[in-house]
PDB file of N, CA and C in Angstrom:
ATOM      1  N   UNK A   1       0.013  15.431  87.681  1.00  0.00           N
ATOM      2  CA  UNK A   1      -0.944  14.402  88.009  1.00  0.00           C
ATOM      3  C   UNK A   1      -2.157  15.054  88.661  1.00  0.00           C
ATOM      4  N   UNK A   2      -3.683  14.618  88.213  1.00  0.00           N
ATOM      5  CA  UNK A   2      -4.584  15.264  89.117  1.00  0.00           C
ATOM      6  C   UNK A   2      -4.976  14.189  89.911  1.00  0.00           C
ATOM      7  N   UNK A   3      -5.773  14.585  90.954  1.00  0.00           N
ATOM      8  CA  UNK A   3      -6.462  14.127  91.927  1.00  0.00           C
ATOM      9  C   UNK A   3      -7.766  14.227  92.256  1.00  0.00           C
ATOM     10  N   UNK A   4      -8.925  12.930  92.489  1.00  0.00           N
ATOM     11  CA  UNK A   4     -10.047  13.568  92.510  1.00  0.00           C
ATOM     12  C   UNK A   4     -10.177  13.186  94.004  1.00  0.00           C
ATOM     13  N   UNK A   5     -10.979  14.365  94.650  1.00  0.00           N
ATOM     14  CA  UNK A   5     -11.283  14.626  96.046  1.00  0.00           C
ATOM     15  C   UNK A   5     -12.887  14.342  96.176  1.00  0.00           C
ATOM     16  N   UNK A   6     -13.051  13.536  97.184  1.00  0.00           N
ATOM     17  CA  UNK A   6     -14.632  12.895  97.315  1.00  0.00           C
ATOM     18  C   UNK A   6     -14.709  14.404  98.860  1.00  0.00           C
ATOM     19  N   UNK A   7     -15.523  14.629  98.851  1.00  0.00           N
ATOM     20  CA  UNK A   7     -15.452  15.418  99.959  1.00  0.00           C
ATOM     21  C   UNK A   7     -15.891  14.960 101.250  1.00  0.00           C
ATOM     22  N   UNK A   8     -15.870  14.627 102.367  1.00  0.00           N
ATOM     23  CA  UNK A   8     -16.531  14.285 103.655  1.00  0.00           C
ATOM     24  C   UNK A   8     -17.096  15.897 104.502  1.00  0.00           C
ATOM     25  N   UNK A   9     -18.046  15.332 105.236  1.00  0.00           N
ATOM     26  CA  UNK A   9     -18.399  15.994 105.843  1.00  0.00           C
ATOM     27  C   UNK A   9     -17.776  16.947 107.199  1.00  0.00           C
ATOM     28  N   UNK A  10     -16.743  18.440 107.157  1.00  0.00           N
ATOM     29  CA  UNK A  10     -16.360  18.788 107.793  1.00  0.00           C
ATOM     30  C   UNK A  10     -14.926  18.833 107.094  1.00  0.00           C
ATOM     31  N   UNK A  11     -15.090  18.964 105.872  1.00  0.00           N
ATOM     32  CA  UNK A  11     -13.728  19.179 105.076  1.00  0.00           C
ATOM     33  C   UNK A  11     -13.578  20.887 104.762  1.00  0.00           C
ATOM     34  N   UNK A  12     -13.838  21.238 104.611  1.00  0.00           N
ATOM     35  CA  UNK A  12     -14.184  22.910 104.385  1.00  0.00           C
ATOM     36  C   UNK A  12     -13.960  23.326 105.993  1.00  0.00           C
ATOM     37  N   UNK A  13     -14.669  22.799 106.832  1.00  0.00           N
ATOM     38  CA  UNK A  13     -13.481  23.271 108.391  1.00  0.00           C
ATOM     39  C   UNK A  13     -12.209  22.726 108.649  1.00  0.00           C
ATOM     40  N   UNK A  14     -11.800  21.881 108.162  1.00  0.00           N
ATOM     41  CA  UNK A  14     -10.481  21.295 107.893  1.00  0.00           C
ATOM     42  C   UNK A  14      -9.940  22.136 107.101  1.00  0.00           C
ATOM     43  N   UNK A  15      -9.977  22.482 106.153  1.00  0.00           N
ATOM     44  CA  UNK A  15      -9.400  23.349 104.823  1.00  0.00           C
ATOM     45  C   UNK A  15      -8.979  25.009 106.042  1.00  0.00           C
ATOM     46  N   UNK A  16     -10.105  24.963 106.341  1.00  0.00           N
ATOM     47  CA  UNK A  16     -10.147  27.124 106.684  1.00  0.00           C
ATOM     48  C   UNK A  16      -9.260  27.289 108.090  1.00  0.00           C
ATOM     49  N   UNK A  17      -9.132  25.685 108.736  1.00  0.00           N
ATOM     50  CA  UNK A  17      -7.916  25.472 109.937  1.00  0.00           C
ATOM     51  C   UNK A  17      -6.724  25.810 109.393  1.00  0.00           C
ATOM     52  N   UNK A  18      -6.412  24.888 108.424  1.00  0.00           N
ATOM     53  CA  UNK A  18      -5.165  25.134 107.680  1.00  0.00           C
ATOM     54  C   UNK A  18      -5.064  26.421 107.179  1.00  0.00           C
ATOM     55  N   UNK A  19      -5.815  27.073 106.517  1.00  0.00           N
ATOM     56  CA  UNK A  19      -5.651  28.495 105.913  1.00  0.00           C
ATOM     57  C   UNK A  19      -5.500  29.430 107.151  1.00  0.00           C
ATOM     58  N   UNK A  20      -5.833  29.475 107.860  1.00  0.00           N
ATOM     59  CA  UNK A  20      -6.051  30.181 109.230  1.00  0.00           C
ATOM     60  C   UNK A  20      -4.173  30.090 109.933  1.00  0.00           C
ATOM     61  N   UNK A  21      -4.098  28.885 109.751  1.00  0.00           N
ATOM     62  CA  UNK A  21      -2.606  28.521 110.201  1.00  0.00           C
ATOM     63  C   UNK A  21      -1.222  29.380 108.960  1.00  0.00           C
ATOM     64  N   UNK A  22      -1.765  29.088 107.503  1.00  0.00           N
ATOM     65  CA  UNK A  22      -0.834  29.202 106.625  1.00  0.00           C
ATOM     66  C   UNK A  22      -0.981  30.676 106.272  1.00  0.00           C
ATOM     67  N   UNK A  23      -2.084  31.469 106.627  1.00  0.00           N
ATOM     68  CA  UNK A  23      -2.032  33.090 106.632  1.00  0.00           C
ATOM     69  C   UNK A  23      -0.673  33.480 107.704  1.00  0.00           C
ATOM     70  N   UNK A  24       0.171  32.905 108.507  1.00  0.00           N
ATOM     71  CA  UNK A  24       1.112  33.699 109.583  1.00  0.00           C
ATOM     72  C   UNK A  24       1.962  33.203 108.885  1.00  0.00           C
ATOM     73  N   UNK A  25       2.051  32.353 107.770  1.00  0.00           N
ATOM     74  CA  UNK A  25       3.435  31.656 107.544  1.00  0.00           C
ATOM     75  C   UNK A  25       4.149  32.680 105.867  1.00  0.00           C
ATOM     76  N   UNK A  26       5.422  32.827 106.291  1.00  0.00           N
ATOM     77  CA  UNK A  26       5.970  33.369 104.932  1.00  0.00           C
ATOM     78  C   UNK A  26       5.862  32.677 103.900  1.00  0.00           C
ATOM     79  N   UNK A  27       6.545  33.093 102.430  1.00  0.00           N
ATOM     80  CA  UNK A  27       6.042  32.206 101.103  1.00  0.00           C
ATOM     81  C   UNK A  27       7.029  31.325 101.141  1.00  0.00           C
ATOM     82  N   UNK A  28       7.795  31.744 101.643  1.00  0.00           N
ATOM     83  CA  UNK A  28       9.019  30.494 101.633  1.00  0.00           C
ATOM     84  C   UNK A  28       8.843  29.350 102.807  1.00  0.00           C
ATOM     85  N   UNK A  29       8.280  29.403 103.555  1.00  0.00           N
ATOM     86  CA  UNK A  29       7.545  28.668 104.634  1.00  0.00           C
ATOM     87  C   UNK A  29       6.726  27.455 104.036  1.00  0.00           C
ATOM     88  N   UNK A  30       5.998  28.398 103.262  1.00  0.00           N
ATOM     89  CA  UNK A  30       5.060  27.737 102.281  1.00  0.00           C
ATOM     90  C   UNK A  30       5.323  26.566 101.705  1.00  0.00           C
ATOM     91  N   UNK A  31       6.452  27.126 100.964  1.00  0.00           N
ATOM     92  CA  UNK A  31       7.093  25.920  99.917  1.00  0.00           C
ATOM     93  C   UNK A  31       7.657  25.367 100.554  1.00  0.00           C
ATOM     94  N   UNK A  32       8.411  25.474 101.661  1.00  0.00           N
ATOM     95  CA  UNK A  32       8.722  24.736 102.379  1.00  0.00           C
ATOM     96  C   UNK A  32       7.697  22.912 103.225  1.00  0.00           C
ATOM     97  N   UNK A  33       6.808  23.498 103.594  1.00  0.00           N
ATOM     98  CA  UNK A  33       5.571  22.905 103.918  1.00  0.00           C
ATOM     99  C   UNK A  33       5.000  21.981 102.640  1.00  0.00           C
ATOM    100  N   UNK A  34       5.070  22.545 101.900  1.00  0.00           N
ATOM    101  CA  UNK A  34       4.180  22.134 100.214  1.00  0.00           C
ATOM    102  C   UNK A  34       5.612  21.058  99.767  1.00  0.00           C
ATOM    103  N   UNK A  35       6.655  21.151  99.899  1.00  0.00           N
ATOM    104  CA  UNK A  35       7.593  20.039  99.750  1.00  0.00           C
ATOM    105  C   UNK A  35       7.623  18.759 100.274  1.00  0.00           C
ATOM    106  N   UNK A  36       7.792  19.451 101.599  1.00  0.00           N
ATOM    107  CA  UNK A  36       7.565  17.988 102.554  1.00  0.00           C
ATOM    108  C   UNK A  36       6.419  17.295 102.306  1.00  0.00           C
ATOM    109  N   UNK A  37       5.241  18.097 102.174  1.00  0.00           N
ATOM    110  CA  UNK A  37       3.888  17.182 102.066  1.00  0.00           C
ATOM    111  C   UNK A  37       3.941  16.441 100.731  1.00  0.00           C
ATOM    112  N   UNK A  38       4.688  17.092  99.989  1.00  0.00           N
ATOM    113  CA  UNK A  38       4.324  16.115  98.344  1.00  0.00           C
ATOM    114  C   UNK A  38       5.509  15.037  98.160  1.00  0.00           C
ATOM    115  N   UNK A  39       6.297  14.931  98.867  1.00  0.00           N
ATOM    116  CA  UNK A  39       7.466  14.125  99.129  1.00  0.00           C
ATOM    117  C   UNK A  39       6.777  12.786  99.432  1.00  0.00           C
ATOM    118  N   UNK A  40       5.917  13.242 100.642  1.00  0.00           N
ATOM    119  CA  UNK A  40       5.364  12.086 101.375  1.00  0.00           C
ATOM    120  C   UNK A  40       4.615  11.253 100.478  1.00  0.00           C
ATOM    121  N   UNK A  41       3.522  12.041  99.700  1.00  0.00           N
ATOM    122  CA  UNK A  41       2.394  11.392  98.429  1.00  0.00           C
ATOM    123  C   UNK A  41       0.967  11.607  99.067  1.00  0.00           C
ATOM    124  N   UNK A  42       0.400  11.697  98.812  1.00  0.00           N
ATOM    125  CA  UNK A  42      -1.105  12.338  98.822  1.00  0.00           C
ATOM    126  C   UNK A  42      -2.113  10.868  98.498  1.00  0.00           C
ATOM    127  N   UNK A  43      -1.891   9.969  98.075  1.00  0.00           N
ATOM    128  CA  UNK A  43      -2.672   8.662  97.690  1.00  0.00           C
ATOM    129  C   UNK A  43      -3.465   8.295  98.709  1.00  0.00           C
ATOM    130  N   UNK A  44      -4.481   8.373  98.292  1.00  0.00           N
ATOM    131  CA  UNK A  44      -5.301   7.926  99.595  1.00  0.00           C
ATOM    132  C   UNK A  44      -5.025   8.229 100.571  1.00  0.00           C
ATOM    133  N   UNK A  45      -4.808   9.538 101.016  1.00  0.00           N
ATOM    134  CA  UNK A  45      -4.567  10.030 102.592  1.00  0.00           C
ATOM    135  C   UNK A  45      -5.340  11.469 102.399  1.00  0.00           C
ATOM    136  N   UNK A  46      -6.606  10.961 102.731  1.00  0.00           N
ATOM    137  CA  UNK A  46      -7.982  12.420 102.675  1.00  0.00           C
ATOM    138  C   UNK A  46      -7.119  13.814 103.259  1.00  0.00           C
ATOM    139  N   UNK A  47      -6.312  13.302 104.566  1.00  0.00           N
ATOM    140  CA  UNK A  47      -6.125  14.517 105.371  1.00  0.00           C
ATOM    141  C   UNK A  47      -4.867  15.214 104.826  1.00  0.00           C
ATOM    142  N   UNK A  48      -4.174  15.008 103.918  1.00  0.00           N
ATOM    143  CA  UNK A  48      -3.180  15.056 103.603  1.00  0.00           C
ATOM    144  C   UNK A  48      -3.778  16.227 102.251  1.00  0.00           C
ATOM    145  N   UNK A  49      -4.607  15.703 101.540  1.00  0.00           N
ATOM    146  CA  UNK A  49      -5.371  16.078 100.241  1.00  0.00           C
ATOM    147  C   UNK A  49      -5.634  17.312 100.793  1.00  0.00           C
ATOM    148  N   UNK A  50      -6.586  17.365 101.949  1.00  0.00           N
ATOM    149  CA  UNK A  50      -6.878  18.439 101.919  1.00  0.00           C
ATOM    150  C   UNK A  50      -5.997  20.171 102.189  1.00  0.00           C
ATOM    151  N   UNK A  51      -4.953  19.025 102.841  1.00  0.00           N
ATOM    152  CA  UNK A  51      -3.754  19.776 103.793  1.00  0.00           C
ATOM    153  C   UNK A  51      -3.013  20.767 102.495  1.00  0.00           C
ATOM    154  N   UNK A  52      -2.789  20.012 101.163  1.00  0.00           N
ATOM    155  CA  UNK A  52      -2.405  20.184  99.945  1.00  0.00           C
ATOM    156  C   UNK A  52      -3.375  21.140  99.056  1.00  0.00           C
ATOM    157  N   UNK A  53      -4.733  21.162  99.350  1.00  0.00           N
ATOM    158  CA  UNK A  53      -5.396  22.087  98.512  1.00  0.00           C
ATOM    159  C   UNK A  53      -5.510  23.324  99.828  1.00  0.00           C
ATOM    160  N   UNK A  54      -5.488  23.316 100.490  1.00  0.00           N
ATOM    161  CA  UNK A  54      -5.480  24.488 101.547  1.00  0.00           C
ATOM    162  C   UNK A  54      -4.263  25.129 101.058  1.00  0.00           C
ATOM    163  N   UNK A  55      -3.148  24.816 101.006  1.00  0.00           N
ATOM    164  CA  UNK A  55      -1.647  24.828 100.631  1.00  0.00           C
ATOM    165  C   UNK A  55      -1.632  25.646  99.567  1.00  0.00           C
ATOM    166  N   UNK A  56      -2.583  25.326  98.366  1.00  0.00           N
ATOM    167  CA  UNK A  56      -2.684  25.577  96.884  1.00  0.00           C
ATOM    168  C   UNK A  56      -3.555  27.097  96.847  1.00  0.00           C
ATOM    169  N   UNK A  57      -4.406  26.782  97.495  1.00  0.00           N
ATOM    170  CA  UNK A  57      -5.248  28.198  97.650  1.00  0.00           C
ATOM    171  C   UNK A  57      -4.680  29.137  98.019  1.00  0.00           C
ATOM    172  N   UNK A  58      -3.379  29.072  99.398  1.00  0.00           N
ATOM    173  CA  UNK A  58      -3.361  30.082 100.027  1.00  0.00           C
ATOM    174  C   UNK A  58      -2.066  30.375  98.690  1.00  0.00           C
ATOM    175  N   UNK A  59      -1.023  29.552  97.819  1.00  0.00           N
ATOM    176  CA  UNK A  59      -0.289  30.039  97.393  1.00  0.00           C
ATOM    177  C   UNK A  59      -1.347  30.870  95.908  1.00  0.00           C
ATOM    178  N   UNK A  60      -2.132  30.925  95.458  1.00  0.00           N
ATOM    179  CA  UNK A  60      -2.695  31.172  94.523  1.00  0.00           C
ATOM    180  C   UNK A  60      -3.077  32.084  95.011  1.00  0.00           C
ATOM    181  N   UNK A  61      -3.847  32.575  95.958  1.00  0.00           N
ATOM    182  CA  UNK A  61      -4.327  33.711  96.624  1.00  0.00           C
ATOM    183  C   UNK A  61      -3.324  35.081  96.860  1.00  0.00           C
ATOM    184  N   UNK A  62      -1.865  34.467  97.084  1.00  0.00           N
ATOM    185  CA  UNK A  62      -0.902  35.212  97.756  1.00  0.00           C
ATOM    186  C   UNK A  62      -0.356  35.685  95.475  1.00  0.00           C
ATOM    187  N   UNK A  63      -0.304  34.931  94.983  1.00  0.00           N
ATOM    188  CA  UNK A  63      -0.042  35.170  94.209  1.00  0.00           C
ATOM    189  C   UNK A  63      -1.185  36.463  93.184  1.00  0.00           C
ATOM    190  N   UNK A  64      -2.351  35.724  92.975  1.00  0.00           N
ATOM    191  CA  UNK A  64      -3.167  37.041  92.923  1.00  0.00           C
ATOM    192  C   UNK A  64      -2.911  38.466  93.475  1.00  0.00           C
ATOM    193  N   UNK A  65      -2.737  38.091  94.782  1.00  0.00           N
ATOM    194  CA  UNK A  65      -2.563  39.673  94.850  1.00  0.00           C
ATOM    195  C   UNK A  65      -1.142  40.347  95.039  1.00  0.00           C
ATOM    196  N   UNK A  66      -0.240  39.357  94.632  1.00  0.00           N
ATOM    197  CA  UNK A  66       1.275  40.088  94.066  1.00  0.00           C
ATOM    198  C   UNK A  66       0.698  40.563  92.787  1.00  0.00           C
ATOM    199  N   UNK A  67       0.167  39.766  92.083  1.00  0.00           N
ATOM    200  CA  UNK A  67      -0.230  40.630  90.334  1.00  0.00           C
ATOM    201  C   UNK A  67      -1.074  41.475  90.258  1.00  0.00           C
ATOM    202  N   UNK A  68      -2.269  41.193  90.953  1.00  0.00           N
ATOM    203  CA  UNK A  68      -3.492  42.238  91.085  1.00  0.00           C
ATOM    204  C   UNK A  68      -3.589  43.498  91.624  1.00  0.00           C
ATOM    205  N   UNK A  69      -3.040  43.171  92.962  1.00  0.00           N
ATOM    206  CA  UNK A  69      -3.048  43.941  94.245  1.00  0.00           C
ATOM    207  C   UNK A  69      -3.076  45.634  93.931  1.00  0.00           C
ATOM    208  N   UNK A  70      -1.611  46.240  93.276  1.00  0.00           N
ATOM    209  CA  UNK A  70      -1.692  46.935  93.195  1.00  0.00           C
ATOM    210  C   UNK A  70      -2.173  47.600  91.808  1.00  0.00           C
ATOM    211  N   UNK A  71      -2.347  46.356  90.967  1.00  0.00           N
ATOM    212  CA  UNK A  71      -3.282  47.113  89.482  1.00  0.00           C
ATOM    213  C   UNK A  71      -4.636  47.820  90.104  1.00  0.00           C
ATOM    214  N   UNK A  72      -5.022  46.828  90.796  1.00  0.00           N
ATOM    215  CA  UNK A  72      -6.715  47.410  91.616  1.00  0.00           C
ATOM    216  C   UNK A  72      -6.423  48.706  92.236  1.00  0.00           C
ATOM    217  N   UNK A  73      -5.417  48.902  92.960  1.00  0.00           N
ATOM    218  CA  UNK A  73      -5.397  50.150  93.951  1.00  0.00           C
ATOM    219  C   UNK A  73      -4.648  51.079  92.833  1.00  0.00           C
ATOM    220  N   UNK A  74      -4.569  51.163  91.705  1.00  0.00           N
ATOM    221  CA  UNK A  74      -4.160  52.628  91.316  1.00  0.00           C
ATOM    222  C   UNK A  74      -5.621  52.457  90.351  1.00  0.00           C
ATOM    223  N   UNK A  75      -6.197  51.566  89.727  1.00  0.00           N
ATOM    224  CA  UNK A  75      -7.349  51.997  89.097  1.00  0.00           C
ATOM    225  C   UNK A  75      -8.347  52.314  89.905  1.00  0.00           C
ATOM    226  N   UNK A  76      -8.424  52.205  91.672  1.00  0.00           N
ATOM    227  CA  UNK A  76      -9.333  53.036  92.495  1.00  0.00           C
ATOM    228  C   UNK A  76      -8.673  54.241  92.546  1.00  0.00           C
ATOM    229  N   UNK A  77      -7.672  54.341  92.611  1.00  0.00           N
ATOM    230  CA  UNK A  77      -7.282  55.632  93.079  1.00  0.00           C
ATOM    231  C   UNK A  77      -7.680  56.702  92.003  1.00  0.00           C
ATOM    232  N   UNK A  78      -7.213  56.294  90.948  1.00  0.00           N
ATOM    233  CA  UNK A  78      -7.519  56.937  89.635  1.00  0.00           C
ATOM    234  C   UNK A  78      -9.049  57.401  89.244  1.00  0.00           C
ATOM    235  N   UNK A  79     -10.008  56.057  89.839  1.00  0.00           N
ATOM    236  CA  UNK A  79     -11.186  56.411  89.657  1.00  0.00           C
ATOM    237  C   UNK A  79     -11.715  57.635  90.650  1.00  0.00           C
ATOM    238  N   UNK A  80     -11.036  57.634  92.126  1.00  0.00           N
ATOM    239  CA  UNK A  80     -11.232  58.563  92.694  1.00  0.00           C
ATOM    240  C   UNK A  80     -11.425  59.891  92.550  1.00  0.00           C
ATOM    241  N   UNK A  81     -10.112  59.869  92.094  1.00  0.00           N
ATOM    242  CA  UNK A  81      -8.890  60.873  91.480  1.00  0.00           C
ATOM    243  C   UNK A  81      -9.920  61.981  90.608  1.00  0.00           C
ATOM    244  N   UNK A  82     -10.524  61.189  89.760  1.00  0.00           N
ATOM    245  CA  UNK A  82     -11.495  61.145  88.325  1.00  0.00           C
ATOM    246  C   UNK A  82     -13.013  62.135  88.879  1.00  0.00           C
ATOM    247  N   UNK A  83     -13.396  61.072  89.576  1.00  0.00           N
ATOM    248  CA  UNK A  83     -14.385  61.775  90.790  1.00  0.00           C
ATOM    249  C   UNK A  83     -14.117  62.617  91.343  1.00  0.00           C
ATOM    250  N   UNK A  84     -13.152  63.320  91.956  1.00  0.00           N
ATOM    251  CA  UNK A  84     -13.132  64.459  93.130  1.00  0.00           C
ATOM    252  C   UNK A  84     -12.968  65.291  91.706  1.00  0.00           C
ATOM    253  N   UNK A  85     -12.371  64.836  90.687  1.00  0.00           N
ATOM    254  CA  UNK A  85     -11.946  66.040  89.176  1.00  0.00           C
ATOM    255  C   UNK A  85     -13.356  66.747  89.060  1.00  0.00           C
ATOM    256  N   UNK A  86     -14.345  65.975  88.844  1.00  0.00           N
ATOM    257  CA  UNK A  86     -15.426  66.215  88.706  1.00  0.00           C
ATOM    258  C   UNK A  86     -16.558  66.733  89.403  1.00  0.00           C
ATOM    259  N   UNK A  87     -16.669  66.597  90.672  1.00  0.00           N
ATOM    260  CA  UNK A  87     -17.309  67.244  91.693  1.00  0.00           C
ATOM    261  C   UNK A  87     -16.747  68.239  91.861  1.00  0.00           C
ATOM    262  N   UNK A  88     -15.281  68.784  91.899  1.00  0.00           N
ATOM    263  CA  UNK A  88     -14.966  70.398  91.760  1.00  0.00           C
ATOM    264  C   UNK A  88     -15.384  70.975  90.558  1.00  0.00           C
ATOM    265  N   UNK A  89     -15.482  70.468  89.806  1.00  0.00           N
ATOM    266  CA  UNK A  89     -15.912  71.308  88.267  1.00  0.00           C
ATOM    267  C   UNK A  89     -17.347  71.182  88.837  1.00  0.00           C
ATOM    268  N   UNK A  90     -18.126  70.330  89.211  1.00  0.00           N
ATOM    269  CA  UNK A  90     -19.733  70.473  89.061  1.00  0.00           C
ATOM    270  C   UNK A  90     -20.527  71.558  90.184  1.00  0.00           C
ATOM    271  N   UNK A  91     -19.617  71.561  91.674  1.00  0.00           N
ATOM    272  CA  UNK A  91     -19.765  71.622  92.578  1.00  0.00           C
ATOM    273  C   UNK A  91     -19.279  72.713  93.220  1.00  0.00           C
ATOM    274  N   UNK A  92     -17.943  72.996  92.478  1.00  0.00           N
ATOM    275  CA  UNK A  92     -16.530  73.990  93.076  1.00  0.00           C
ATOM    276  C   UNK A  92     -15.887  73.098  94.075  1.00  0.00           C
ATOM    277  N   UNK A  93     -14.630  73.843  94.146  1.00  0.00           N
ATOM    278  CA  UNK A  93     -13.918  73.267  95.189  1.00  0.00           C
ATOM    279  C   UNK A  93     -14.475  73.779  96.883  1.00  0.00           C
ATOM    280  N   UNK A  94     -14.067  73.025  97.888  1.00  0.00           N
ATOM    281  CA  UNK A  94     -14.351  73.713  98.937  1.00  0.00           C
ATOM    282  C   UNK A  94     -13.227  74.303  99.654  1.00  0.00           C
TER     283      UNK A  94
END
């Protein structure tokens, strides 16, 4: 089911409270939290909505960088890697 969110003024500091809170919490915490709240229903309850997309971000975020995380850090490393190859050939080693 989607939901459309009208935004009020001071929702985005509402949102970054919650994220601020749900950064100390484990993933299982998470879902934990994300259960109870969708149990309850989200219908017309702004604070609730937002409580739920704060919820959504931080699990999407946490998930990104289970998949990403370390693809990024070996293609820096590699690029590094690549670079120092090359400044000893151009440069010598020191």
């Amino acid at each position: 089911m989607n939901y459309i969110l009208i935004s009020r003024k001071g929702d985005q500091d509402v949102i970054n409270e919650y994220l601020t809170g749900f950064a100390q919490k484990t993933s299982k915490e998470l879902v934990e939290l994300y259960n109870r709240e969708a149990r309850i229903g989200i219908t017309g309850i702004h604070r609730q909505a937002l409580y739920l997309i704060a919820l959504k971000f931080e699990f999407e975020s946490r998930l990104v960088d289970m998949m990403f995380g370390s693809f990024f850090e070996e293609i820096c490393n590699s690029l590094v890697d690549a670079f120092t190859s090359r400044a000893e050939v151009v440069f010598g080693s020191r």
